[in-house]
C-alpha atoms as a PDB file:
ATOM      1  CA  UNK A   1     -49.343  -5.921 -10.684  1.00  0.00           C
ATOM      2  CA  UNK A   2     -46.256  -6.875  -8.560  1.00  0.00           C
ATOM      3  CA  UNK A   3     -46.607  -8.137  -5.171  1.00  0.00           C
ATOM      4  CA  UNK A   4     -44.961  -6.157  -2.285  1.00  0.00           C
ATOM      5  CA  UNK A   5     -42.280  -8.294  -1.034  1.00  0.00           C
ATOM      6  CA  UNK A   6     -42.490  -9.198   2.761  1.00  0.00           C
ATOM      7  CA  UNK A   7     -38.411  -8.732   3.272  1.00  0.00           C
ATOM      8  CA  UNK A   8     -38.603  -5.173   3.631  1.00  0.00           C
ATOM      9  CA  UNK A   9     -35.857  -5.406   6.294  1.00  0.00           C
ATOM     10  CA  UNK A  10     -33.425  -6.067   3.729  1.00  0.00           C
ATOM     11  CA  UNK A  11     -33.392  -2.853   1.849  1.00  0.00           C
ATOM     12  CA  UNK A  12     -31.142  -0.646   1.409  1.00  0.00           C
ATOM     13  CA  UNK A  13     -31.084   2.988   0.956  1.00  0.00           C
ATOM     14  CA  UNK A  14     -28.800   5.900   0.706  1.00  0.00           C
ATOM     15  CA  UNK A  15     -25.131   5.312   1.746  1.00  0.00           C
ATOM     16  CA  UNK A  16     -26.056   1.629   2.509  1.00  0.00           C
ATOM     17  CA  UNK A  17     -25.991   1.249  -1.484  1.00  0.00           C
ATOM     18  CA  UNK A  18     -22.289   2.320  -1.785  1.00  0.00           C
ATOM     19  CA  UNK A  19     -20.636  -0.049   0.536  1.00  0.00           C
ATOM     20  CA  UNK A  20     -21.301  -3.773   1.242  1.00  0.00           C
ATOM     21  CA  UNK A  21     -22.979  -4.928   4.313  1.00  0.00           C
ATOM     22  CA  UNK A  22     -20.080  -6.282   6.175  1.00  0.00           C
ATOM     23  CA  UNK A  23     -17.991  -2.795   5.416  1.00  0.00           C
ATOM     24  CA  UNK A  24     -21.113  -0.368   6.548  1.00  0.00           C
ATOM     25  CA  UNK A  25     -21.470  -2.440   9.787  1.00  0.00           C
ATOM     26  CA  UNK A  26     -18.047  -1.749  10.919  1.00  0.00           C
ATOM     27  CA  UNK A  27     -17.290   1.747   8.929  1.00  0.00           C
ATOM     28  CA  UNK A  28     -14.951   2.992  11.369  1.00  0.00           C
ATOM     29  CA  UNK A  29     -12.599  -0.262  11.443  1.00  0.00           C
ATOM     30  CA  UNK A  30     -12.085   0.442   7.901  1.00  0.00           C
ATOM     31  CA  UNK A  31     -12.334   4.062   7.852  1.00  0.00           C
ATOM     32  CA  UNK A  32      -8.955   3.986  10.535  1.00  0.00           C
ATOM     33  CA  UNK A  33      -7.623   0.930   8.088  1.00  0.00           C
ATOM     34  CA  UNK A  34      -7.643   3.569   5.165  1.00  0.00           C
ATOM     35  CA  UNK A  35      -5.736   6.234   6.807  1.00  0.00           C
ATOM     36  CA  UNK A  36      -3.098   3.759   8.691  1.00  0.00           C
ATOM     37  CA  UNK A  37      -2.745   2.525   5.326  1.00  0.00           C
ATOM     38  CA  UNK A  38      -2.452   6.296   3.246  1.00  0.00           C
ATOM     39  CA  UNK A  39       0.303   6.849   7.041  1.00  0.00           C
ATOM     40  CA  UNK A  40       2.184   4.026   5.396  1.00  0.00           C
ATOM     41  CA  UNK A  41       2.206   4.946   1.791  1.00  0.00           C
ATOM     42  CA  UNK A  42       3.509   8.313   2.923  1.00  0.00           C
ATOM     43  CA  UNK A  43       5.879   6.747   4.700  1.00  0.00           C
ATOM     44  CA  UNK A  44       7.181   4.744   1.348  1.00  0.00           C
ATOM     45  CA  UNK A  45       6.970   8.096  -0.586  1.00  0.00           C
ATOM     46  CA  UNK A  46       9.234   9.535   2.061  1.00  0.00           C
ATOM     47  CA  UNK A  47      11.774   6.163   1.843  1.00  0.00           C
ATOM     48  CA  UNK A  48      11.978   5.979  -1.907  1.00  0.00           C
ATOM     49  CA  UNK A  49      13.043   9.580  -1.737  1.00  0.00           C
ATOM     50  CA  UNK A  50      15.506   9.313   0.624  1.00  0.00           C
ATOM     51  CA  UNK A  51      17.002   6.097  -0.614  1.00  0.00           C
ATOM     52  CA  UNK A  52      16.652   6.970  -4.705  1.00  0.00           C
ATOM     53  CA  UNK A  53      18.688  10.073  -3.902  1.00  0.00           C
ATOM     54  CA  UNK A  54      16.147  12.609  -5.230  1.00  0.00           C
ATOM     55  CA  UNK A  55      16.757  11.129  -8.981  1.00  0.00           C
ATOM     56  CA  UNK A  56      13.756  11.925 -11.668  1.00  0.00           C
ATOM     57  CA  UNK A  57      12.864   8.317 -11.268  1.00  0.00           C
ATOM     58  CA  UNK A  58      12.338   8.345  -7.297  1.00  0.00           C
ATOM     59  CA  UNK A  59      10.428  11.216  -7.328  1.00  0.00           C
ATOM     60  CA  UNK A  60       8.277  10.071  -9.538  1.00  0.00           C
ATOM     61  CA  UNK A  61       7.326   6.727  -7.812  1.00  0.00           C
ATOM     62  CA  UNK A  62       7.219   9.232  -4.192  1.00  0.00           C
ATOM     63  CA  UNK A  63       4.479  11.161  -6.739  1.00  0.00           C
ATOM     64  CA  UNK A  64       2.687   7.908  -7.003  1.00  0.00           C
ATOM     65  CA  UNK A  65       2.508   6.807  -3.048  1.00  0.00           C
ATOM     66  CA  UNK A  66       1.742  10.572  -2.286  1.00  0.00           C
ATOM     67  CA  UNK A  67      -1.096  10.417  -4.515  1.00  0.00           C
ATOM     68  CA  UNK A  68      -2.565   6.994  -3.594  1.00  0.00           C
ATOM     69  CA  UNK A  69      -1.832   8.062  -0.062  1.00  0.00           C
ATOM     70  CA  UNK A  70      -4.082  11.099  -0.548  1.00  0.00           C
ATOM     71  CA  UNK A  71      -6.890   9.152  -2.215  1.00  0.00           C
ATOM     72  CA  UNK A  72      -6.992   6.605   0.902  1.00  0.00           C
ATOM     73  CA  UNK A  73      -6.457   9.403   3.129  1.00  0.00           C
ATOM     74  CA  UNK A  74      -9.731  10.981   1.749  1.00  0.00           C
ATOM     75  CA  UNK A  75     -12.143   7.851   1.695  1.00  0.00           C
ATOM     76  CA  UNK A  76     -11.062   6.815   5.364  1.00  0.00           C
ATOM     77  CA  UNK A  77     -12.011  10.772   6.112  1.00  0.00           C
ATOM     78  CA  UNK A  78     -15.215  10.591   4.697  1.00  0.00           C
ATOM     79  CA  UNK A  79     -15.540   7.176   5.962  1.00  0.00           C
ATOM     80  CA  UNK A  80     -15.719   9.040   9.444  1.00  0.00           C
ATOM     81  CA  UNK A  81     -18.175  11.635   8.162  1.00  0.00           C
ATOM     82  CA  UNK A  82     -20.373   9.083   7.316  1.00  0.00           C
ATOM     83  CA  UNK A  83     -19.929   7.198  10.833  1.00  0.00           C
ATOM     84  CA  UNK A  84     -20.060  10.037  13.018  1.00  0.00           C
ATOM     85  CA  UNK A  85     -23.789  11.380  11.052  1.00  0.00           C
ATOM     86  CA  UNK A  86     -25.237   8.097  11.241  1.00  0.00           C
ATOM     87  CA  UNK A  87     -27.910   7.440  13.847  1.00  0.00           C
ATOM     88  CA  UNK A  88     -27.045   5.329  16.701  1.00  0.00           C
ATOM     89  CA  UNK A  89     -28.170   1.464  17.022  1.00  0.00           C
ATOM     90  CA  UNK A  90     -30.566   0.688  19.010  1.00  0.00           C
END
């Protein structure tokens, strides 16, 4: 039979699985990195389209920012969901 271990402070459960310990302690820091960061790879989609002269090529590396952009644009959003329903510290 297996002995209950006395660190039971150390467990994690629920969202606390998904993300380290140093990024759940300071989810909105990284949750406002994420979208400053999808803000700049707009930005680059917008730049490469501009300066490749709307040629097949350039639009298809704007594709690529717009769609990393929209992936880091939706984990810094639910990044916030997550932040916002968690209980306060005490």
């Amino acid at each position: 039979m297996n002995a209950q271990d006395d660190n039971t402070a150390a467990l994690r459960t629920g969202l606390r699985r998904i993300f380290p310990p140093w990024e759940y302690r300071h989810l909105r820091a990284w949750a406002a990195a994420r979208i400053a960061a999808a803000t700049g790879m707009a930005g680059l989609s917008a730049v490469t389209l501009v300066g490749g002269s709307f040629t097949t090529e350039a639009i298809g590396w704007a594709a690529i920012f717009l769609v990393g952009a929209a992936l880091a644009f939706a984990a810094g959003y639910w990044e916030l969901t997550i932040a916002r329903s968690a209980p306060p510290r005490t």
